[in-house]
N, C-alpha and C. Protein backbone atom coordinates (compact mmCIF):
# COMPACT_ATOMS: atom_id res chain seq x y z
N UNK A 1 -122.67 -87.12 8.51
CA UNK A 1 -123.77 -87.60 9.34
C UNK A 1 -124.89 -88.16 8.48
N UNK A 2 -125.40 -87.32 7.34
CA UNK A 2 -126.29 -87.73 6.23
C UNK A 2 -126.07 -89.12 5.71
N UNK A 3 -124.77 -89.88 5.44
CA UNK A 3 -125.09 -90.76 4.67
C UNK A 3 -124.71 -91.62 5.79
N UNK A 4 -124.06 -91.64 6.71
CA UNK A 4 -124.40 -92.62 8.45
C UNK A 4 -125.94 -93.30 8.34
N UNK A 5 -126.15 -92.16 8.63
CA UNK A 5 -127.96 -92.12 9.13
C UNK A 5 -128.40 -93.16 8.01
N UNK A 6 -128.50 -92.65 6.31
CA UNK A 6 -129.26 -93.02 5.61
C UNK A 6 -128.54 -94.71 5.67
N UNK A 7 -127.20 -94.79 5.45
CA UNK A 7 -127.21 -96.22 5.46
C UNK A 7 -127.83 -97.37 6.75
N UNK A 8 -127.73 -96.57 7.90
CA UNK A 8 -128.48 -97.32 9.24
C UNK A 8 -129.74 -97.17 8.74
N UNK A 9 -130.54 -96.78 8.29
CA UNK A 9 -132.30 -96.92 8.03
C UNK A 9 -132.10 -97.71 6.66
N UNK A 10 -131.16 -97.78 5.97
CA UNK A 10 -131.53 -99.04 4.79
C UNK A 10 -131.37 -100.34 5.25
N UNK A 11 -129.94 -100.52 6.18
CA UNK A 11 -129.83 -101.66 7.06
C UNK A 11 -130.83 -102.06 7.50
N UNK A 12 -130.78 -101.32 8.46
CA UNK A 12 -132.38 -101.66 9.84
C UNK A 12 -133.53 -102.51 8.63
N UNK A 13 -133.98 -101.06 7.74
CA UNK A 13 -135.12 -101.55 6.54
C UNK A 13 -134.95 -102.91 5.83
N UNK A 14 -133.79 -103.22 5.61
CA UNK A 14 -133.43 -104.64 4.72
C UNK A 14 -133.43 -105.58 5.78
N UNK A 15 -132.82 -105.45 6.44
CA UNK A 15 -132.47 -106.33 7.58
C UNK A 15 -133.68 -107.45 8.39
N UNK A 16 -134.53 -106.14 8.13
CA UNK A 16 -136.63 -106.65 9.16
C UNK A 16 -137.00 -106.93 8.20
N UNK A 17 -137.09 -106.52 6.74
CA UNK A 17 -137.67 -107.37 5.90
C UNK A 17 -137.51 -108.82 5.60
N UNK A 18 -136.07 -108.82 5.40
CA UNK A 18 -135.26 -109.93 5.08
C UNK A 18 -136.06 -111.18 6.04
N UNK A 19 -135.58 -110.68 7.37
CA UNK A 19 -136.30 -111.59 8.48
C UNK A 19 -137.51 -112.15 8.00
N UNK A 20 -137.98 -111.28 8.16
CA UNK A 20 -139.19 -111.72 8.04
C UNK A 20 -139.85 -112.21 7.01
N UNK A 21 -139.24 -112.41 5.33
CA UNK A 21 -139.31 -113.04 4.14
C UNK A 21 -138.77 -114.78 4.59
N UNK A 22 -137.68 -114.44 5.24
CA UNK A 22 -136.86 -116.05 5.94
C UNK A 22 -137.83 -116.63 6.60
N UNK A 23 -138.91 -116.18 7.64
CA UNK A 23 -139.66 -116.66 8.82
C UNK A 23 -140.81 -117.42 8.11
N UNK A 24 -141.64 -116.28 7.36
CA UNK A 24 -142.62 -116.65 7.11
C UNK A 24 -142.62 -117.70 5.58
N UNK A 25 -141.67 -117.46 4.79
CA UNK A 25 -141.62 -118.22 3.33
C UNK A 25 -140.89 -119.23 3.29
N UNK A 26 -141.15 -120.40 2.98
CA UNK A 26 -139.75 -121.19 2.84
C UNK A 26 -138.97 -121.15 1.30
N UNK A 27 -138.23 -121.24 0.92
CA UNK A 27 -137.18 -121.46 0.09
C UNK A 27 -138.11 -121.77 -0.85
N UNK A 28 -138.28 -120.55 -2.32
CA UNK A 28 -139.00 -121.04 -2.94
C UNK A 28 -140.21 -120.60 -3.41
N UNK A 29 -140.96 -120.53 -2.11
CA UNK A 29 -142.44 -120.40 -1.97
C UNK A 29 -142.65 -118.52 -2.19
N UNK A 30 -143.48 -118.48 -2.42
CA UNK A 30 -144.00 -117.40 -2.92
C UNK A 30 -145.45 -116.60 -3.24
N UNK A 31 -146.00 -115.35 -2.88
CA UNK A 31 -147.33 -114.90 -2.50
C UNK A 31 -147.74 -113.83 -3.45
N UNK A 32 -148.69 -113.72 -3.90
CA UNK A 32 -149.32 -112.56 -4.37
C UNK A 32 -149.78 -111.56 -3.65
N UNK A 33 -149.41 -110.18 -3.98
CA UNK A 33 -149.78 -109.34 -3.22
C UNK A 33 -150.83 -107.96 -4.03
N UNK A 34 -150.38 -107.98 -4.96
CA UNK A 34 -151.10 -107.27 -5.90
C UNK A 34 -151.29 -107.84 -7.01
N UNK A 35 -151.83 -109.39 -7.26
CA UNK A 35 -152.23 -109.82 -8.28
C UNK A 35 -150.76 -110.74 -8.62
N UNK A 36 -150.43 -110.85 -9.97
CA UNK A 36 -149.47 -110.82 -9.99
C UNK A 36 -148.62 -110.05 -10.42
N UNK A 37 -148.63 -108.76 -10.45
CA UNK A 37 -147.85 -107.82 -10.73
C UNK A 37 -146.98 -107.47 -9.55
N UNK A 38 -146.88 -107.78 -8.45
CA UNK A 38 -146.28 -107.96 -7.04
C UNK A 38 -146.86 -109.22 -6.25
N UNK A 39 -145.03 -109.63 -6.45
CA UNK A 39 -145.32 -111.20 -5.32
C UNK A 39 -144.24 -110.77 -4.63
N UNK A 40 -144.53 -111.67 -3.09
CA UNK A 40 -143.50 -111.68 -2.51
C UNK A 40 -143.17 -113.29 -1.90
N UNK A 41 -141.86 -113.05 -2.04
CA UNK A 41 -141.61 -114.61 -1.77
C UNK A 41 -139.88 -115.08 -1.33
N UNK A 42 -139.37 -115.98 -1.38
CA UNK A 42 -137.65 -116.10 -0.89
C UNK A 42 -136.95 -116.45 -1.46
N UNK A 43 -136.42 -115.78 -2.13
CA UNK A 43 -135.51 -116.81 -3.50
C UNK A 43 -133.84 -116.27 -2.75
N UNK A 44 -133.17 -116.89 -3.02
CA UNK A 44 -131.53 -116.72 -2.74
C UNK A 44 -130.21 -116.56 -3.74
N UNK A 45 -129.65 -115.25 -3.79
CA UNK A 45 -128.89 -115.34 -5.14
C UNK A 45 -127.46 -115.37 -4.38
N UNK A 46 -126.68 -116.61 -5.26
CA UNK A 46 -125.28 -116.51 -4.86
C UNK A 46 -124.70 -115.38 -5.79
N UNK A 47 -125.12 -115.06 -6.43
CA UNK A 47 -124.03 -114.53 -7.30
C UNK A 47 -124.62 -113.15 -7.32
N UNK A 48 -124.67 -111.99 -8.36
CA UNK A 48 -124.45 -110.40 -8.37
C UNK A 48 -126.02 -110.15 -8.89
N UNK A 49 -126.06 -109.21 -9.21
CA UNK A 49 -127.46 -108.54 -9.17
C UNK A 49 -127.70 -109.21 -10.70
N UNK A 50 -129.53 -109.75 -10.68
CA UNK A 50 -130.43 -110.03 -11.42
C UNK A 50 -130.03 -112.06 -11.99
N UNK A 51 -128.90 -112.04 -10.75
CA UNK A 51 -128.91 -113.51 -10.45
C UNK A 51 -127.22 -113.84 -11.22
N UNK A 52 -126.97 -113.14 -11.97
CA UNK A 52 -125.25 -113.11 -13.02
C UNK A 52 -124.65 -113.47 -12.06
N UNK A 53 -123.40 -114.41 -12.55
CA UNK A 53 -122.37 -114.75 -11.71
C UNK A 53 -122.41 -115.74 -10.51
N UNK A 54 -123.04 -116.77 -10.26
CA UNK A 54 -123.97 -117.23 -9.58
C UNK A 54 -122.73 -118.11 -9.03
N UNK A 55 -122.88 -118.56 -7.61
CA UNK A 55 -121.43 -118.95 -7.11
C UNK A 55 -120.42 -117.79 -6.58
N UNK A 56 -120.53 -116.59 -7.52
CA UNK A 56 -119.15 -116.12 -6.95
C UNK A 56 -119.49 -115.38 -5.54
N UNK A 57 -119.77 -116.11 -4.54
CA UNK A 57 -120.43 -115.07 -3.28
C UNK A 57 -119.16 -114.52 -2.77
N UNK A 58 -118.13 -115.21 -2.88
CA UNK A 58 -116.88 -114.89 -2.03
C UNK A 58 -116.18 -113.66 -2.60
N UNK A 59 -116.38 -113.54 -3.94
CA UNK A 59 -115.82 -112.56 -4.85
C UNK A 59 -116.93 -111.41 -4.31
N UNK A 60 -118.18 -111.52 -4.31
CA UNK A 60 -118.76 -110.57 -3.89
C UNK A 60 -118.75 -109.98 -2.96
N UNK A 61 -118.68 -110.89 -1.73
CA UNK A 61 -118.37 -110.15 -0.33
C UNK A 61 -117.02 -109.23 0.23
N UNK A 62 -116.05 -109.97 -0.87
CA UNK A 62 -114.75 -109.15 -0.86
C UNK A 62 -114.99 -107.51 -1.44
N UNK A 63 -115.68 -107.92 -2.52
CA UNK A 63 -116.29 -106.22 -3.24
C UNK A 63 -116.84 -105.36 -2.67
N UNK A 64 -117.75 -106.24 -1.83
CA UNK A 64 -118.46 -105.00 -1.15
C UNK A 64 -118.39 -104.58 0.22
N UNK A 65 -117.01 -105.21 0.49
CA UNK A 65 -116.05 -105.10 2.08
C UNK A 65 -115.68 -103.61 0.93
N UNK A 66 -114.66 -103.93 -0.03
CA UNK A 66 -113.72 -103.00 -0.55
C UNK A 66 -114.83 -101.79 -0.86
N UNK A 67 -115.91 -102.02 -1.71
CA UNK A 67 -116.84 -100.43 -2.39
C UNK A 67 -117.30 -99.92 -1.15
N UNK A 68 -117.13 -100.91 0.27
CA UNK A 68 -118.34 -100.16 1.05
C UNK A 68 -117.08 -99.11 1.99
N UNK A 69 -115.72 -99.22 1.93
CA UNK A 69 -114.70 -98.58 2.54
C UNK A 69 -114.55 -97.64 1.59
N UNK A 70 -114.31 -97.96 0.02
CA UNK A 70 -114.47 -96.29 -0.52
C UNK A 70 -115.67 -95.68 -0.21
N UNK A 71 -116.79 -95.55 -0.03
CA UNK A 71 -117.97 -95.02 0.15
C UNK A 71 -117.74 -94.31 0.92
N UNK A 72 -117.64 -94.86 2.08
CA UNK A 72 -117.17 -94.66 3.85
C UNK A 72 -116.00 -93.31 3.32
N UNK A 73 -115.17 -93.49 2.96
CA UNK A 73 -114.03 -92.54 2.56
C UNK A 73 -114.54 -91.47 1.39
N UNK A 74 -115.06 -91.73 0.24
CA UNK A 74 -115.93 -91.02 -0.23
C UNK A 74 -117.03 -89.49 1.02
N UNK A 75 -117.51 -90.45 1.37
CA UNK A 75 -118.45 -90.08 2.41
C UNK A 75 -118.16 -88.74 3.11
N UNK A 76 -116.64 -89.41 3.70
CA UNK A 76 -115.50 -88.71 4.69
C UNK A 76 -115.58 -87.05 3.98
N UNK A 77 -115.05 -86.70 2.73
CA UNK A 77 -115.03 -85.87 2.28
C UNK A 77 -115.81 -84.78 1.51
N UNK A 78 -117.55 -85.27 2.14
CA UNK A 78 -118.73 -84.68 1.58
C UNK A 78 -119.24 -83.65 2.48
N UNK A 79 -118.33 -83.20 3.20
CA UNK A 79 -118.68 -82.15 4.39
C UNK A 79 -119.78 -81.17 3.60
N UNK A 80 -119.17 -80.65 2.58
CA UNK A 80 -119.83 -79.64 1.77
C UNK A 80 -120.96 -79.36 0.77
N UNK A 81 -121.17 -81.19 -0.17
CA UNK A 81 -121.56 -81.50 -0.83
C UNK A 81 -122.98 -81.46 -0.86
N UNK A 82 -123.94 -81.07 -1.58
CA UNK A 82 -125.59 -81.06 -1.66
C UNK A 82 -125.52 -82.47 -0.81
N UNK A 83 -127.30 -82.45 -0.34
CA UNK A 83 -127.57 -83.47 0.78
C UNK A 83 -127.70 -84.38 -0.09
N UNK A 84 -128.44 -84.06 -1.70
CA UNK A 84 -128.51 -85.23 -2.59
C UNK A 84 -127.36 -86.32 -2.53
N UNK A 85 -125.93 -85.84 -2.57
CA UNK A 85 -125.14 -86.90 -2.82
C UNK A 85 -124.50 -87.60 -1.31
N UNK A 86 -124.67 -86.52 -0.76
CA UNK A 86 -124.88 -87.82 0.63
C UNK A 86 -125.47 -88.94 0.86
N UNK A 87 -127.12 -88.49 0.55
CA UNK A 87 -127.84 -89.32 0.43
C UNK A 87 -127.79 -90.57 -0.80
N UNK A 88 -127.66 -90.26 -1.65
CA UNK A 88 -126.54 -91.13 -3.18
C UNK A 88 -125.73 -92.36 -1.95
N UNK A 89 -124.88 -91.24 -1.43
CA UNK A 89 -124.01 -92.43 -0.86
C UNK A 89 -124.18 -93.29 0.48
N UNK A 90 -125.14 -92.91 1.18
CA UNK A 90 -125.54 -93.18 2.26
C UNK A 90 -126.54 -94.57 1.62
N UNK A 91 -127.09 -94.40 0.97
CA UNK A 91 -128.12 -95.33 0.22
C UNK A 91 -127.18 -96.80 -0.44
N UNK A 92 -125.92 -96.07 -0.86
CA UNK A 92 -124.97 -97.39 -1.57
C UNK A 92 -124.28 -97.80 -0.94
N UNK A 93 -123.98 -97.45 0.25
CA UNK A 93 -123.29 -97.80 1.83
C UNK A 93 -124.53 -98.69 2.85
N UNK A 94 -125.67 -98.35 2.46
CA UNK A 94 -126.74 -99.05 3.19
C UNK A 94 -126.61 -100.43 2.37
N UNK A 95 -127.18 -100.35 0.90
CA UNK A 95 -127.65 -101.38 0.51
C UNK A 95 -126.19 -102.14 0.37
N UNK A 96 -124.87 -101.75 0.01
CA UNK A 96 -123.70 -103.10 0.22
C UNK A 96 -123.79 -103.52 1.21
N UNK A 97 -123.79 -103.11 2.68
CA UNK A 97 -123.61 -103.51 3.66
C UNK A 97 -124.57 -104.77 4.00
N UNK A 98 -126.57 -103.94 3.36
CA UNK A 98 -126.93 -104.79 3.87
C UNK A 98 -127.20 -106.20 3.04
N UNK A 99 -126.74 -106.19 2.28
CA UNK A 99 -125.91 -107.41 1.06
C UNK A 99 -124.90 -108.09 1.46
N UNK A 100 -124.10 -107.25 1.87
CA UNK A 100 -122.90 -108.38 2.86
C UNK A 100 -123.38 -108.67 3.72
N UNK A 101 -124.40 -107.98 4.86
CA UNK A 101 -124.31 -109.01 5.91
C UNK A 101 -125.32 -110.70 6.04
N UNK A 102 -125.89 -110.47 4.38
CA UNK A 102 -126.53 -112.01 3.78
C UNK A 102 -125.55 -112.96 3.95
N UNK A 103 -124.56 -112.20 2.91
CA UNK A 103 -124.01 -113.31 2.15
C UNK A 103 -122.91 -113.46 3.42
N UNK A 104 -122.64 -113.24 4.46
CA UNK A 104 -121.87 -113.34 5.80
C UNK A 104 -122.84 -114.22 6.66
N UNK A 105 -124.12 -113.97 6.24
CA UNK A 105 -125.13 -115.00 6.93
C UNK A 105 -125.25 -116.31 6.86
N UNK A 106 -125.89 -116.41 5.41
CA UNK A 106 -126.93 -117.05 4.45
C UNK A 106 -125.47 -117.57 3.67
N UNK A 107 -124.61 -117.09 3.15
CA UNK A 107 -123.81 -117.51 2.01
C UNK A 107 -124.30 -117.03 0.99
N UNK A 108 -125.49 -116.24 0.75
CA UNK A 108 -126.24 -115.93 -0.83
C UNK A 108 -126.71 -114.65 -0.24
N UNK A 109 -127.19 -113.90 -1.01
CA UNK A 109 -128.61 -112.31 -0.71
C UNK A 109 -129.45 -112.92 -0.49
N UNK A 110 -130.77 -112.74 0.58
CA UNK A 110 -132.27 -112.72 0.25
C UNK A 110 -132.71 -111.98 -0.29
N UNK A 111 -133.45 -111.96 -1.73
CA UNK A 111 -133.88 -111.64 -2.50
C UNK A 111 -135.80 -111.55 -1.90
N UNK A 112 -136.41 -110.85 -2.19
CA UNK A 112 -138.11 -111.62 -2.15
C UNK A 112 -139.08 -110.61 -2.64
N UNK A 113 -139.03 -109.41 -3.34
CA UNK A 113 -139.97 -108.64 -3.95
C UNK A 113 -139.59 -108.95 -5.78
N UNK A 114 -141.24 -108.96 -6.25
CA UNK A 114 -140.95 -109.70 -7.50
C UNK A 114 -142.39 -109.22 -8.19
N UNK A 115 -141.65 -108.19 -9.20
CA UNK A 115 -142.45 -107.52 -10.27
C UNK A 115 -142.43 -107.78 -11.52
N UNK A 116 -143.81 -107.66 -11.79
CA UNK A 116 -144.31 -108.39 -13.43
C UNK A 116 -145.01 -108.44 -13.63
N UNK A 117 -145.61 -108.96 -15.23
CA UNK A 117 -146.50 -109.38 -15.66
C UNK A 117 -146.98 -111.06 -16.04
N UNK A 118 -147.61 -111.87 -15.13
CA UNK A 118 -148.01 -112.81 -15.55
C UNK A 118 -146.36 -113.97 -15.14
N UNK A 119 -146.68 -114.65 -15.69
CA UNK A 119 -145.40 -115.47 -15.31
C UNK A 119 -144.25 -115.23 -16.50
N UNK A 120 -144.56 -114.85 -17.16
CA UNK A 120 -143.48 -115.06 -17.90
C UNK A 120 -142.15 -113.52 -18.09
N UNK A 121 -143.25 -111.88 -18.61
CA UNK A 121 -142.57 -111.16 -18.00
C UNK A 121 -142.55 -110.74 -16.43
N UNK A 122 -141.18 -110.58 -15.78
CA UNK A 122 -141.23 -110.25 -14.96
C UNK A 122 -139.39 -109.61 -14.49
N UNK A 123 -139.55 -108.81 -13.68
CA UNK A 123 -138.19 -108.49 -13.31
C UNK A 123 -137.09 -109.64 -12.30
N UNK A 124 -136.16 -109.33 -12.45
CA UNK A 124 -135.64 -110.58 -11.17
C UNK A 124 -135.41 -109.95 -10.03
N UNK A 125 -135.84 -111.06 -9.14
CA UNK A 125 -136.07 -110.81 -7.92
C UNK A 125 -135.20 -110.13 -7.21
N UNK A 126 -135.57 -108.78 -6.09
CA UNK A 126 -134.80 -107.96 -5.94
C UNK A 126 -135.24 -108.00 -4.04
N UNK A 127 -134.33 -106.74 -3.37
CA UNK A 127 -134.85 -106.50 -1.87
C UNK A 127 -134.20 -105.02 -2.00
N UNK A 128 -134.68 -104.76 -0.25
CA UNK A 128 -134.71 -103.28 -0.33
C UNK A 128 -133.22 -102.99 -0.26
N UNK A 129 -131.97 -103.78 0.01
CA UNK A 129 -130.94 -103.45 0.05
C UNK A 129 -130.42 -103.08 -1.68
N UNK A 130 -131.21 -103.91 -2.94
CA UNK A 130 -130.84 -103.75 -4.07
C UNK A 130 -131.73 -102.42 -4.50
N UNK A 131 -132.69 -102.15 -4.38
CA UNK A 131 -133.50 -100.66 -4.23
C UNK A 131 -132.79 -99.78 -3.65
N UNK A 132 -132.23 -99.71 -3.21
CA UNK A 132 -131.51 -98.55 -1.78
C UNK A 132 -130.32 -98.12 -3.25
N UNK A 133 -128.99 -99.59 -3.50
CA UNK A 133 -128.18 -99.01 -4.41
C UNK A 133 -128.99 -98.77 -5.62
N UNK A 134 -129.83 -99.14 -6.51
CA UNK A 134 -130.41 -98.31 -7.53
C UNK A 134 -130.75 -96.93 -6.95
N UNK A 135 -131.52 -96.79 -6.17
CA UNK A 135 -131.49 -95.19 -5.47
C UNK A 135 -130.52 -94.14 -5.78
N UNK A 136 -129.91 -95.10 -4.86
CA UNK A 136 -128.55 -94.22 -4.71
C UNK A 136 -127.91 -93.73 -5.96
N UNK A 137 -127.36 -94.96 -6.80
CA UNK A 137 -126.89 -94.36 -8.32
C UNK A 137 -127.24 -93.81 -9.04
N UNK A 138 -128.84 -93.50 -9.02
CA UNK A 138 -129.85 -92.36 -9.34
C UNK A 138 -128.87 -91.42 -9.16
N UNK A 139 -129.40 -90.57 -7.62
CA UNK A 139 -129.03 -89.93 -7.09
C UNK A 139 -127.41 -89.24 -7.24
N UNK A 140 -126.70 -90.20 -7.42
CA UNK A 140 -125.49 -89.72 -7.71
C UNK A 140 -124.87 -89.33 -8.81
N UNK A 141 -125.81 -89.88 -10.03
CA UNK A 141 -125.76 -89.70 -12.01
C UNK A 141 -126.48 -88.52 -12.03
N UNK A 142 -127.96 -88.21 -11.51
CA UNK A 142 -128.33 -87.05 -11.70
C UNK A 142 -127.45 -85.95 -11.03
N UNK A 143 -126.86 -86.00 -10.17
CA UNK A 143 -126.13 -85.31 -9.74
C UNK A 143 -125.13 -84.57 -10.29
N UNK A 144 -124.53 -85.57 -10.60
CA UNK A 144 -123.43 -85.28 -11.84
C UNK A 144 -123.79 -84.56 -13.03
N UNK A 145 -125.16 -84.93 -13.46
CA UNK A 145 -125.97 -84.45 -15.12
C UNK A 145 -126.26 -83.25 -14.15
N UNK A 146 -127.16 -83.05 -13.25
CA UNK A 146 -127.67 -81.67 -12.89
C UNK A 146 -127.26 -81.15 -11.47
N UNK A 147 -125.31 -80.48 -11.65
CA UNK A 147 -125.23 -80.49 -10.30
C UNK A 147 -126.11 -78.79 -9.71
N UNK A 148 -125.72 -78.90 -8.35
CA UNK A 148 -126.73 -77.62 -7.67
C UNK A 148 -126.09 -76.51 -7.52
N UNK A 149 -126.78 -75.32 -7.78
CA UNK A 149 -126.22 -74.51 -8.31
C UNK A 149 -125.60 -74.08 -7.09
N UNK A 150 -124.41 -73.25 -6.95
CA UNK A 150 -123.71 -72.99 -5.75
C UNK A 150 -124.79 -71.94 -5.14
N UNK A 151 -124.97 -71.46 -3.74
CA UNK A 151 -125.79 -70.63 -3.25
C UNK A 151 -124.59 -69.52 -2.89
N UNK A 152 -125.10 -68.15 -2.79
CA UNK A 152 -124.19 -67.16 -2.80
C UNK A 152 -124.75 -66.94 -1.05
N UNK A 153 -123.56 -65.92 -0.76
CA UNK A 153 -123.59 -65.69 0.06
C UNK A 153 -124.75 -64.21 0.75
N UNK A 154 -125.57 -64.33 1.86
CA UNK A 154 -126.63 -63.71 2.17
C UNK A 154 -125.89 -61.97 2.27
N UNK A 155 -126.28 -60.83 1.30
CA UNK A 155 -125.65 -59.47 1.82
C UNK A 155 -126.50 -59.02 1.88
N UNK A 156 -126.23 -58.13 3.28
CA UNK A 156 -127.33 -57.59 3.85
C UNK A 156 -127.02 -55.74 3.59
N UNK A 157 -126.28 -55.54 2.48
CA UNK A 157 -125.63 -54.35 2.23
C UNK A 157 -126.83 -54.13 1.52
N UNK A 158 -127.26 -52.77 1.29
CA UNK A 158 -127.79 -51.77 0.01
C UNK A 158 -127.59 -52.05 -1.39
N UNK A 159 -128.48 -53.02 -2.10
CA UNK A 159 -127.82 -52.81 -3.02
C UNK A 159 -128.13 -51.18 -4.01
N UNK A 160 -127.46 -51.18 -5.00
CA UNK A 160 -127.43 -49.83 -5.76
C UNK A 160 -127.57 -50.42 -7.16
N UNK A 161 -128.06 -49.84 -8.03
CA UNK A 161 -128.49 -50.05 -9.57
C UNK A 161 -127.13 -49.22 -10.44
C-alpha cells in the first residue's frame, strides 16, 4: 500500500507541476525565483538524466515500462519490509512513471527547476519526478548501509535476573 500511495503523490506532484511549467513558459524561457540560485523555466530532455543520451527517448520509455514492472514486483514482496524501503520504492515507481508519461506525451521529460550559481555553475535541469528517484535511491542505499534493527517481540511475562 506504502509505495502505491507514495508513487500516486509523486505522479499527481510531477504531473501539476509539469503542467503548469508547459502553460505558463514557453520552450526555453526561463524565471528567477531566488535570484539566480533557483530558476524556473522549460527545457525538454530527449535523452536520460542530466541531458546524456539525447535522442534515445524510445530506449528510455522501454526502460522504464521494464524498471517500473520490477519495482511493482519488487514492491509485491515488501509486505514486511521497514516503511523506509517502501517508500525507496514507491518514490522510484512515482518518478519512472512520471517520466514515462512525458516522454508518452511530449516525446522528451519536462525538465524546469534549475540550481546554481550565476550562469555558468549550475546543475542540469531537473523535475520533481527526477527528485522523487534520487529520493528514493537514497532511501534504498541507506537502507542497505543501515538496515533496521529487527523489533522483538512485546513479553508481557516477569522477567527474572
Amino acid at each position: 500500500m506504502i509505495p502505491a500511495v507514495t508513487a500516486a503523490v509523486v505522479i499527481v506532484l510531477d504531473q501539476i507541476t509539469k503542467a503548469a511549467v508547459v502553460r505558463h513558459f514557453a520552450r526555453g524561457d526561463q524565471a528567477d525565483v531566488l535570484g539566480t540560485v533557483l530558476r524556473i523555466g522549460h527545457a525538454q530532455n530527449s535523452g536520460a538524466v542530466f541531458g546524456i543520451f539525447k535522442g534515445a527517448g524510445k530506449f528510455f520509455m522501454v526502460f522504464s515500462i521494464v524498471a517500473s514492472v520490477i519495482i511493482i514486483g519488487v514492491a509485491a514482496l515488501t509486505r514486511g519490509a521497514p516503511t523506509r524501503i517502501k517508500m525507496g520504492l514507491g518514490l522510484l515507481l512515482g518518478g519512472a512513471l512520471g517520466n514515462l508519461i512525458d516522454r508518452l506525451r511530449f516525446g522528451a521529460v519536462v525538465d524546469f527547476i534549475d540550481i546554481g550559481v550565476g550562469d555558468r555553475l549550475r546543475w542540469p535541469s531537473f523535475n520533481v519526478a527526477d527528485a522523487a528517484i534520487t529520493a528514493g535511491v537514497v532511501l534504498l542505499v541507506a537502507s542497505s548501509l543501515w538496515p533496521a534493527r529487527p523489533q522483538l517481540p512485546a513479553d508481557d511475562s516477569p522477567h527474572v535476573f
